[in-house]
PDB file of N, CA and C in Angstrom:
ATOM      1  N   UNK A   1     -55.852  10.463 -52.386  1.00  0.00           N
ATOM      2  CA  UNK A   1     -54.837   9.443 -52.527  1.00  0.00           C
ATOM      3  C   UNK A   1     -53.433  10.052 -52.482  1.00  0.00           C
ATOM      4  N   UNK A   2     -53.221  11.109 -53.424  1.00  0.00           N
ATOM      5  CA  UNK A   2     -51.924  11.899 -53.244  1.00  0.00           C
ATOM      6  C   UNK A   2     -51.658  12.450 -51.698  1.00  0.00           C
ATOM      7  N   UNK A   3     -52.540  12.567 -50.819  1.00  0.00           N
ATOM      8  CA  UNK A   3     -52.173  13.328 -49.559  1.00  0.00           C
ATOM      9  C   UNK A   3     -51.619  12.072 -49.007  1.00  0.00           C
ATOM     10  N   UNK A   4     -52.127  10.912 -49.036  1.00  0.00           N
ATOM     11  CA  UNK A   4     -52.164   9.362 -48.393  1.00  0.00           C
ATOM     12  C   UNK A   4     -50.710   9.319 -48.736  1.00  0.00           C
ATOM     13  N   UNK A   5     -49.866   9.228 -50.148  1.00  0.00           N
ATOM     14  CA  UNK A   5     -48.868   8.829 -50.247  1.00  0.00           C
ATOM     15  C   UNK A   5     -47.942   9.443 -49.828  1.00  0.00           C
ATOM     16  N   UNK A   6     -47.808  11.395 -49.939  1.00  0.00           N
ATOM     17  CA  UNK A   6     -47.251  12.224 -49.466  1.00  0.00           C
ATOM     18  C   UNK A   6     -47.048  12.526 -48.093  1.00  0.00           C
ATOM     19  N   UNK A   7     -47.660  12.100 -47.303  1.00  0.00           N
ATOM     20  CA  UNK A   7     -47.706  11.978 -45.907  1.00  0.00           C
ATOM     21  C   UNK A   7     -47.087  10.255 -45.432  1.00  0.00           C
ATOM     22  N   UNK A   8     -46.686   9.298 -46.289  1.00  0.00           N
ATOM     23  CA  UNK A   8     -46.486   8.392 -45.951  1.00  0.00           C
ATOM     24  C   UNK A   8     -44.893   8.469 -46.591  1.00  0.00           C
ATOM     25  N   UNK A   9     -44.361   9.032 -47.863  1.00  0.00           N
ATOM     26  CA  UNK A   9     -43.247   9.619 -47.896  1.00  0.00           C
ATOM     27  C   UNK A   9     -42.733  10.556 -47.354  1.00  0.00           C
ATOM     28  N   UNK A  10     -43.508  11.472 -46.504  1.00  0.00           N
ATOM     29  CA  UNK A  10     -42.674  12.109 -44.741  1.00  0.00           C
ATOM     30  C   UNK A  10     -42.121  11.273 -43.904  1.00  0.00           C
ATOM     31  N   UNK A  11     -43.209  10.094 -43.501  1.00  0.00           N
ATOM     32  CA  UNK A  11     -43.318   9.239 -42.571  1.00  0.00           C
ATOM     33  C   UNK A  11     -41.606   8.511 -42.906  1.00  0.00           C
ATOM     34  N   UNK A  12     -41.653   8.130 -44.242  1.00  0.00           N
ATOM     35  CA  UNK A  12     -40.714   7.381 -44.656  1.00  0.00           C
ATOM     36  C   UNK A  12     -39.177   7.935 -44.431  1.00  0.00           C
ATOM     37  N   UNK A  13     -39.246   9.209 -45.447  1.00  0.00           N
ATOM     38  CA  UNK A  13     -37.893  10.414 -45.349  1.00  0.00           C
ATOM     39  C   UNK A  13     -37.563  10.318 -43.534  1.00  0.00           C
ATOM     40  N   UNK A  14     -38.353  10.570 -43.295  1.00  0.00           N
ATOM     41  CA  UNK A  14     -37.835  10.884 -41.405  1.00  0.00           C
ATOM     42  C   UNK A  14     -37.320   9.864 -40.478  1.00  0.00           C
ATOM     43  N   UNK A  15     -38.195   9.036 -40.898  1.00  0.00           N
ATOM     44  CA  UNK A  15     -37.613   7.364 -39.870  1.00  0.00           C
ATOM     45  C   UNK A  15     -36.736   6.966 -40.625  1.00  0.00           C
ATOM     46  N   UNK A  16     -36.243   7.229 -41.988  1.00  0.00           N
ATOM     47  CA  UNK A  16     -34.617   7.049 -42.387  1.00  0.00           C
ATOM     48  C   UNK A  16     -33.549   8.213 -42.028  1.00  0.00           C
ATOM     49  N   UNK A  17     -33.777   9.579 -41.868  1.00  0.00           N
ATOM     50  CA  UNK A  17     -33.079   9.999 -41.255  1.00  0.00           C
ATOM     51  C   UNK A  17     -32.885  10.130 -39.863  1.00  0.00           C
ATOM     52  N   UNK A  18     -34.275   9.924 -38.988  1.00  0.00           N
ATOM     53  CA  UNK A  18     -34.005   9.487 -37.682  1.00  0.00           C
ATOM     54  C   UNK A  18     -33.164   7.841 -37.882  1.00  0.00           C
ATOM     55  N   UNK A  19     -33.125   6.917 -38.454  1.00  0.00           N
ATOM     56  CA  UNK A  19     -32.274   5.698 -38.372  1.00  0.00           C
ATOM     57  C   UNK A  19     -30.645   6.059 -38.709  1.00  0.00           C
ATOM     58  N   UNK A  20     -30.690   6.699 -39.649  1.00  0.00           N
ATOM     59  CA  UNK A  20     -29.185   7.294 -40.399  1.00  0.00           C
ATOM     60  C   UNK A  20     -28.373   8.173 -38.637  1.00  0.00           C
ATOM     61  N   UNK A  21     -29.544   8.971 -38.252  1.00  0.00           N
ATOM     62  CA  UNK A  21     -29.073   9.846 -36.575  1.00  0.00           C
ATOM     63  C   UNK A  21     -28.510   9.116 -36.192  1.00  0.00           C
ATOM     64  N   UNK A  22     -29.436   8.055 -35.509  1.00  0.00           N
ATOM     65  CA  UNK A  22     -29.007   6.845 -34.394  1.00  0.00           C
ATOM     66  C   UNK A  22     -28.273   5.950 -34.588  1.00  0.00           C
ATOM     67  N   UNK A  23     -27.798   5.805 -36.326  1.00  0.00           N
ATOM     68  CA  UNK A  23     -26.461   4.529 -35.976  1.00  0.00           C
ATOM     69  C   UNK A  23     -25.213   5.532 -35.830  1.00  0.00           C
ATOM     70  N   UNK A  24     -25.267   6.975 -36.290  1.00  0.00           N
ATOM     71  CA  UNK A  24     -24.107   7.901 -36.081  1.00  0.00           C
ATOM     72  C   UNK A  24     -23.685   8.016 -35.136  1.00  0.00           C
ATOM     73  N   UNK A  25     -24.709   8.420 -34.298  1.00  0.00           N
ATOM     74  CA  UNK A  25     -24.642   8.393 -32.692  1.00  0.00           C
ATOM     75  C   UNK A  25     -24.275   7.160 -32.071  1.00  0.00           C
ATOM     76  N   UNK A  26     -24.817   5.833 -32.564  1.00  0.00           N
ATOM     77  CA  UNK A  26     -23.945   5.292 -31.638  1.00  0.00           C
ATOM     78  C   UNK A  26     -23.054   4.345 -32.518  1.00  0.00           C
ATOM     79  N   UNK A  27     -22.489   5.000 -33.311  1.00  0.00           N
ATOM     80  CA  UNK A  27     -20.942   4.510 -33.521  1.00  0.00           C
ATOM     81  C   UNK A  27     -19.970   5.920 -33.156  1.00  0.00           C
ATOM     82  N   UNK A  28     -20.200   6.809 -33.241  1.00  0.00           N
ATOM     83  CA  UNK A  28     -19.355   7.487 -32.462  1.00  0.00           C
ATOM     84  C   UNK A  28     -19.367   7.791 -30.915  1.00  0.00           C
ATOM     85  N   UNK A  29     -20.413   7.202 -29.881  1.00  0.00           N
ATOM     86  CA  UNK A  29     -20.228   5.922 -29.054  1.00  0.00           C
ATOM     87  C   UNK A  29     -19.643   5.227 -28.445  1.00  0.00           C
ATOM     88  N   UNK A  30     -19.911   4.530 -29.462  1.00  0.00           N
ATOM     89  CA  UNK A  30     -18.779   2.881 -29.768  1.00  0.00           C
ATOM     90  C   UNK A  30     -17.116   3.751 -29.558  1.00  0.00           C
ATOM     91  N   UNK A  31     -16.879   4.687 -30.579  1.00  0.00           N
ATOM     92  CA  UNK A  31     -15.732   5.410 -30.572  1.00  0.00           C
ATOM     93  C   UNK A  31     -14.881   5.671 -29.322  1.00  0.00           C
ATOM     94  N   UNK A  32     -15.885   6.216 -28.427  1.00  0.00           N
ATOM     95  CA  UNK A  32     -15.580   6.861 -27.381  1.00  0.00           C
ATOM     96  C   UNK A  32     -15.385   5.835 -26.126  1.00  0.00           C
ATOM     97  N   UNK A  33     -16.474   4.962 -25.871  1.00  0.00           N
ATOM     98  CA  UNK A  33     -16.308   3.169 -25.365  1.00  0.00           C
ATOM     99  C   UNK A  33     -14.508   2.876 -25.737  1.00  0.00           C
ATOM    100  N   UNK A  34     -14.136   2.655 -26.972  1.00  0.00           N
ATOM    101  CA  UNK A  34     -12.973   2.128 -26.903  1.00  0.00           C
ATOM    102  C   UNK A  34     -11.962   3.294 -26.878  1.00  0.00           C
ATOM    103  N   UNK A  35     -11.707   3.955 -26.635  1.00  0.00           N
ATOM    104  CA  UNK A  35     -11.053   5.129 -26.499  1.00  0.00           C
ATOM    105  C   UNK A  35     -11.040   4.677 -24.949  1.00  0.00           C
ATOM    106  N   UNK A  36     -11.846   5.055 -24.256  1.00  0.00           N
ATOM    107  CA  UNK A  36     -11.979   5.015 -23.067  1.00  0.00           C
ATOM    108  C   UNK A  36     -11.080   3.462 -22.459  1.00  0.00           C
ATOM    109  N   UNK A  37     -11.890   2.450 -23.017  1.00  0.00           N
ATOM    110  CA  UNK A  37     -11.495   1.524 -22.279  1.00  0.00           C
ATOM    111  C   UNK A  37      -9.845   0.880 -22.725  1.00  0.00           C
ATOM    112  N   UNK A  38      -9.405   1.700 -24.050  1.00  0.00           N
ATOM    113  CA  UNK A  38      -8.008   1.682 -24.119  1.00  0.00           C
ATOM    114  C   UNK A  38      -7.521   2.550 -23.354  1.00  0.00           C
ATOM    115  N   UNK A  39      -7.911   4.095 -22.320  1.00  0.00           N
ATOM    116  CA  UNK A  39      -7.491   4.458 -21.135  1.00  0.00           C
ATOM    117  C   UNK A  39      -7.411   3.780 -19.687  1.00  0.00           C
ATOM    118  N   UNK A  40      -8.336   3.120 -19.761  1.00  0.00           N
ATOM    119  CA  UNK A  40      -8.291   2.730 -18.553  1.00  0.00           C
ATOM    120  C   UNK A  40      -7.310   1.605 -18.316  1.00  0.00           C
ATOM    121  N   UNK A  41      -7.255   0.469 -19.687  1.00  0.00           N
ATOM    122  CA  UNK A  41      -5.969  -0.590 -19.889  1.00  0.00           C
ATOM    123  C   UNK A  41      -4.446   0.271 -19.284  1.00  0.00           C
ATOM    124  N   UNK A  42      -4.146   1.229 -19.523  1.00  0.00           N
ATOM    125  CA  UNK A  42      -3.041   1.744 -19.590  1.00  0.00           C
ATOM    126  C   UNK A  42      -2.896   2.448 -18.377  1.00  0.00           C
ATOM    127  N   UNK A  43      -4.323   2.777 -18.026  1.00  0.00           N
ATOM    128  CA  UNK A  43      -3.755   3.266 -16.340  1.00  0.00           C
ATOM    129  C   UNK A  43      -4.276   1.967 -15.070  1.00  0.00           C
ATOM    130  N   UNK A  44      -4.582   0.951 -15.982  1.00  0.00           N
ATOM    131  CA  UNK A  44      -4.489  -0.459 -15.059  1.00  0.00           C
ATOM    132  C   UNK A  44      -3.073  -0.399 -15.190  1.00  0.00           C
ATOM    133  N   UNK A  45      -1.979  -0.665 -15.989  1.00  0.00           N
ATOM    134  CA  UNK A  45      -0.523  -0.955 -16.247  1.00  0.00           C
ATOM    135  C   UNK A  45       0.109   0.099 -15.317  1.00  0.00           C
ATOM    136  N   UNK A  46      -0.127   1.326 -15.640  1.00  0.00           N
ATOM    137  CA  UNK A  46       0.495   2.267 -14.457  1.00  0.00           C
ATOM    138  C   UNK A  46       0.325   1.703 -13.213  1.00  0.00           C
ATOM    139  N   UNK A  47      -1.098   1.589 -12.806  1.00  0.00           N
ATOM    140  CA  UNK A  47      -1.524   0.899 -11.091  1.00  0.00           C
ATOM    141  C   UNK A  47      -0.378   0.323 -11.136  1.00  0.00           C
ATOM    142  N   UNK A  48      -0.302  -0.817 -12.012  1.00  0.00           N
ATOM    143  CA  UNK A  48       0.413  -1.699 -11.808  1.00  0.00           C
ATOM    144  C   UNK A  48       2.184  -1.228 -11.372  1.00  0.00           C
ATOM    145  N   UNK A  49       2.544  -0.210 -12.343  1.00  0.00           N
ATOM    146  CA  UNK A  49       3.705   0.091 -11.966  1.00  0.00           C
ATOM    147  C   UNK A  49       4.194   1.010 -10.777  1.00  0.00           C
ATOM    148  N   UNK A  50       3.125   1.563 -10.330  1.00  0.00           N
ATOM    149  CA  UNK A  50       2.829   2.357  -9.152  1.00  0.00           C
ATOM    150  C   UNK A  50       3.277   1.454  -7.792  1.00  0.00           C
ATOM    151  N   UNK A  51       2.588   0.365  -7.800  1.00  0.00           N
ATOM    152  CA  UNK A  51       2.302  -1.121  -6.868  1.00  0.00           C
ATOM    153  C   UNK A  51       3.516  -1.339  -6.503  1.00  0.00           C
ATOM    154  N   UNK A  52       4.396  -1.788  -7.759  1.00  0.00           N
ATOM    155  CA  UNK A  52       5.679  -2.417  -7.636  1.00  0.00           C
ATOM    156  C   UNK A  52       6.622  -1.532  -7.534  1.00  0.00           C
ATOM    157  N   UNK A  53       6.299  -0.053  -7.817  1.00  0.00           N
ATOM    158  CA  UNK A  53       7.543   0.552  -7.352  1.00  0.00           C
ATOM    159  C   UNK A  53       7.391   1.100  -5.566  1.00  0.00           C
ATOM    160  N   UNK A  54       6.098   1.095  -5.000  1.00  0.00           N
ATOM    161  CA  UNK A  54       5.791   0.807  -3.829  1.00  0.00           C
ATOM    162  C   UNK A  54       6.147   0.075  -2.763  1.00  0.00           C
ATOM    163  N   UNK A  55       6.066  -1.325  -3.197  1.00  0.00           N
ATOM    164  CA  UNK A  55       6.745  -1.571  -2.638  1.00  0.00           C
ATOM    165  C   UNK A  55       8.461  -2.347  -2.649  1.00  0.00           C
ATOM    166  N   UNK A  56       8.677  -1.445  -3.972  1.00  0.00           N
ATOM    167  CA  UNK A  56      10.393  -1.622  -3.707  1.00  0.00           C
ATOM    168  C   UNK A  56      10.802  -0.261  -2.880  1.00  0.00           C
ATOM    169  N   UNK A  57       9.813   0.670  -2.707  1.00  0.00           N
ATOM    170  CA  UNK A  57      10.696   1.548  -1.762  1.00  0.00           C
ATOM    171  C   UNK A  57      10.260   1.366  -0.026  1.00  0.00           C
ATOM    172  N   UNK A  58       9.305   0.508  -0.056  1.00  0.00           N
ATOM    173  CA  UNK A  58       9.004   0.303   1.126  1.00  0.00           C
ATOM    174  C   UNK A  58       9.348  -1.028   1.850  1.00  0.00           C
ATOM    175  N   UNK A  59      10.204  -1.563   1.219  1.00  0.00           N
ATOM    176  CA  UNK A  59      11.141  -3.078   1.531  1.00  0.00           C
ATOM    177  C   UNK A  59      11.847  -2.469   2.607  1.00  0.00           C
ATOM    178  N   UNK A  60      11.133  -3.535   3.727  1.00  0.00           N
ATOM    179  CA  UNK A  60      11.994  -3.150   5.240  1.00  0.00           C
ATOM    180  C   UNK A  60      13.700  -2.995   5.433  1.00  0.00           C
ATOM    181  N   UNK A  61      14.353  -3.916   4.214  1.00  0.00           N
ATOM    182  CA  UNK A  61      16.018  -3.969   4.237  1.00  0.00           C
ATOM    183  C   UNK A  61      16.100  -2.767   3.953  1.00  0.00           C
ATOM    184  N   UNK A  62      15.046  -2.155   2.898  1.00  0.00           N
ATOM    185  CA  UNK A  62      15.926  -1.228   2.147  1.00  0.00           C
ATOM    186  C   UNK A  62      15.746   0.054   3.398  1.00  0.00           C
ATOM    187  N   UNK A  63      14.744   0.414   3.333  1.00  0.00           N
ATOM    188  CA  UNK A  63      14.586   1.296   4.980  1.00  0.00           C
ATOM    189  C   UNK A  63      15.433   1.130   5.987  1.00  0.00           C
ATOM    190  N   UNK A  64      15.862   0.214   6.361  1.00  0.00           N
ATOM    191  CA  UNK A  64      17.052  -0.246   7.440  1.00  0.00           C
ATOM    192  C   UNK A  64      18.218  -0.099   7.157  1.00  0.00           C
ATOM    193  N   UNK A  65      18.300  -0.116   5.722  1.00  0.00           N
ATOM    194  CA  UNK A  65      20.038   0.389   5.301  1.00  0.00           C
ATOM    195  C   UNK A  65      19.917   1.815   5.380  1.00  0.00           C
ATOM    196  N   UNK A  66      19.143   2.748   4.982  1.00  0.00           N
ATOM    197  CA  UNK A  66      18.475   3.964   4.839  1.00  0.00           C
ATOM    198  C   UNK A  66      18.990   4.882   5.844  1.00  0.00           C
ATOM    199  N   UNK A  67      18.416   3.891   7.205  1.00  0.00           N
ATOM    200  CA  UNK A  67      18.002   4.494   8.293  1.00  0.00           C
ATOM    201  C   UNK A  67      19.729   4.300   9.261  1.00  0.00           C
ATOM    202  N   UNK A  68      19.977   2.950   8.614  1.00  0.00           N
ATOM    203  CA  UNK A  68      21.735   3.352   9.438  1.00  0.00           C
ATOM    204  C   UNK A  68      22.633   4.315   8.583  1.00  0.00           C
ATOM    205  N   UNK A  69      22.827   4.485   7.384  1.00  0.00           N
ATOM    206  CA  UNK A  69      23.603   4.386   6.765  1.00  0.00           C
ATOM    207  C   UNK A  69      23.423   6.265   6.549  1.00  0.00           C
ATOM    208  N   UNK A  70      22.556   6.793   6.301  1.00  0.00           N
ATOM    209  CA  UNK A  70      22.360   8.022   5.986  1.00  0.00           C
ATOM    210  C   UNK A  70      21.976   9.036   7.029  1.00  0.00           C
ATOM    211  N   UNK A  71      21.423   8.267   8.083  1.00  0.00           N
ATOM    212  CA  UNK A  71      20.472   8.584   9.382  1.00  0.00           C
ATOM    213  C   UNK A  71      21.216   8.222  10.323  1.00  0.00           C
ATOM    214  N   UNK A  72      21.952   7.349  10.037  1.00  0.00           N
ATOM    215  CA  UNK A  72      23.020   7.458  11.308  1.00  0.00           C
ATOM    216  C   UNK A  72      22.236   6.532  12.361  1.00  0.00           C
ATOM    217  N   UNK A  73      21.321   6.378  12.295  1.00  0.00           N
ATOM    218  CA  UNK A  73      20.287   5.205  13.558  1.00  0.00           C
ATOM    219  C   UNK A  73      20.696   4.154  13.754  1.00  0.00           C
ATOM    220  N   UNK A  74      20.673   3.673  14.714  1.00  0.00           N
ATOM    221  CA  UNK A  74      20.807   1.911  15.481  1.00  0.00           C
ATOM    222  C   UNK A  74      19.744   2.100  16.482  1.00  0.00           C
ATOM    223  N   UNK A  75      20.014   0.430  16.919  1.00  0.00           N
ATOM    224  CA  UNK A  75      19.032   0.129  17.816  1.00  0.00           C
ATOM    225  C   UNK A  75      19.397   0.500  18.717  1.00  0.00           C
ATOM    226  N   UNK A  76      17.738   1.342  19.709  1.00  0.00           N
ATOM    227  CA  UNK A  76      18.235   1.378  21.485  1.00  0.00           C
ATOM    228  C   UNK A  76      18.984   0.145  21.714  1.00  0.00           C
ATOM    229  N   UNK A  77      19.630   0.768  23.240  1.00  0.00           N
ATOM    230  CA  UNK A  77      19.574  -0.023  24.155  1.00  0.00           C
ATOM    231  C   UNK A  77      19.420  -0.883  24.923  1.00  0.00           C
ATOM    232  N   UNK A  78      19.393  -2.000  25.863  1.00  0.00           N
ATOM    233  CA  UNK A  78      18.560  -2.908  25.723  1.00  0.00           C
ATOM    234  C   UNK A  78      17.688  -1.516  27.222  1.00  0.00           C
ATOM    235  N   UNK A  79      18.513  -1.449  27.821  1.00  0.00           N
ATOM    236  CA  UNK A  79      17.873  -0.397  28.696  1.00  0.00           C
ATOM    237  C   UNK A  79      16.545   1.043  28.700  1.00  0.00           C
ATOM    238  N   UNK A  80      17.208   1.679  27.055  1.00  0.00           N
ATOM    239  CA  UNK A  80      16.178   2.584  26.042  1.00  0.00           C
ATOM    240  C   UNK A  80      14.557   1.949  26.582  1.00  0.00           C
ATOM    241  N   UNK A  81      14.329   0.880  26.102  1.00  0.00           N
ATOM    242  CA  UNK A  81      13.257   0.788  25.628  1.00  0.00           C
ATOM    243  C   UNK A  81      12.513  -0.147  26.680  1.00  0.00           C
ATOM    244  N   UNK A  82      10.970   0.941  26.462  1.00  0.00           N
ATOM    245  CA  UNK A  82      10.050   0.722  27.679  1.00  0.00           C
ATOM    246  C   UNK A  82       8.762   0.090  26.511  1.00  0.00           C
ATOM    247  N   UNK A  83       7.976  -1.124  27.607  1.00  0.00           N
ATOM    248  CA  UNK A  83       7.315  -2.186  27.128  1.00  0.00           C
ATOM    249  C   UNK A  83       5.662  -1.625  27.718  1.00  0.00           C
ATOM    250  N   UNK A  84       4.902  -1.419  27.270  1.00  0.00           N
ATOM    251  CA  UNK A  84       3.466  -0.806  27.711  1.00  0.00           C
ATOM    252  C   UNK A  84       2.650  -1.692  27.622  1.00  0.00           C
ATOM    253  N   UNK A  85       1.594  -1.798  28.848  1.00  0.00           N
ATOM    254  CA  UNK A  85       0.367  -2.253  28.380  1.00  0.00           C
ATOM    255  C   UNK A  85      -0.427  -1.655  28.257  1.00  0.00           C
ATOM    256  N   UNK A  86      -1.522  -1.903  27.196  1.00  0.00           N
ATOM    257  CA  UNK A  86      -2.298  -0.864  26.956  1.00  0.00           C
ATOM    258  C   UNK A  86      -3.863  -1.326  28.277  1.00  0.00           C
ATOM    259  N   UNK A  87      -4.872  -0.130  28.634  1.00  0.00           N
ATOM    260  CA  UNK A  87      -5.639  -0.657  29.432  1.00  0.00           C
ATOM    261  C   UNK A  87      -6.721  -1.289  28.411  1.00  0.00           C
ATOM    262  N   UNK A  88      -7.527  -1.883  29.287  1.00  0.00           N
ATOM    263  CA  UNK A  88      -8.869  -2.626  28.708  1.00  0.00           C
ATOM    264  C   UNK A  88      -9.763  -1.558  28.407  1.00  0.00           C
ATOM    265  N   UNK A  89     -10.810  -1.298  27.014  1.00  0.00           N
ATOM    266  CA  UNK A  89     -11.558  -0.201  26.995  1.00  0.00           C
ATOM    267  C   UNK A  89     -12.541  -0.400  27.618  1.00  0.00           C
ATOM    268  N   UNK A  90     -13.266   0.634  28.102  1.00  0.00           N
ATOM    269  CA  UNK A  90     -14.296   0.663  29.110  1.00  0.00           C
ATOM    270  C   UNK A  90     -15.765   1.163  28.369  1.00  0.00           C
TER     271      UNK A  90
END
């Protein structure tokens, strides 16, 4: 009878410290889940600021003031510029 109970208080001790393991593990987890997904919020917001500063530098006015003003460029000619057709692929 004593071996019966002593072997059933192993049984017991262990599947509470295997249970005590597994909620540790996954609350520190959980930890790492929101850690994470408070990184990724913040480099969604960057994307975001990435986007819009994109295309404020790629606004055709602003390139065109750019391109006279610092670059010295204007438009050809009306003569300059040659009109292509491209062929049909074969």
């Amino acid at each position: 009878m004593a071996r019966i109970l002593l072997t059933l208080l192993l049984v017991t001790v262990g599947s509470a410290l295997f249970t005590v393991d597994a909620n540790h593990r996954a609350r520190r987890l959980f930890v790492e889940l929101e850690r994470e997904q408070a990184r990724m919020r913040q480099l969604e917001v960057e994307w975001g600021q990435l986007q819009l500063e994109q295309s404020t530098w790629a606004n055709h006015a602003r390139v065109e003031k750019i391109a006279r003003e610092k670059l010295q460029m204007k438009p050809p000619a009306p003569g300059q510029v040659l009109s292509l057709e491209g062929r049909p692929a074969s």
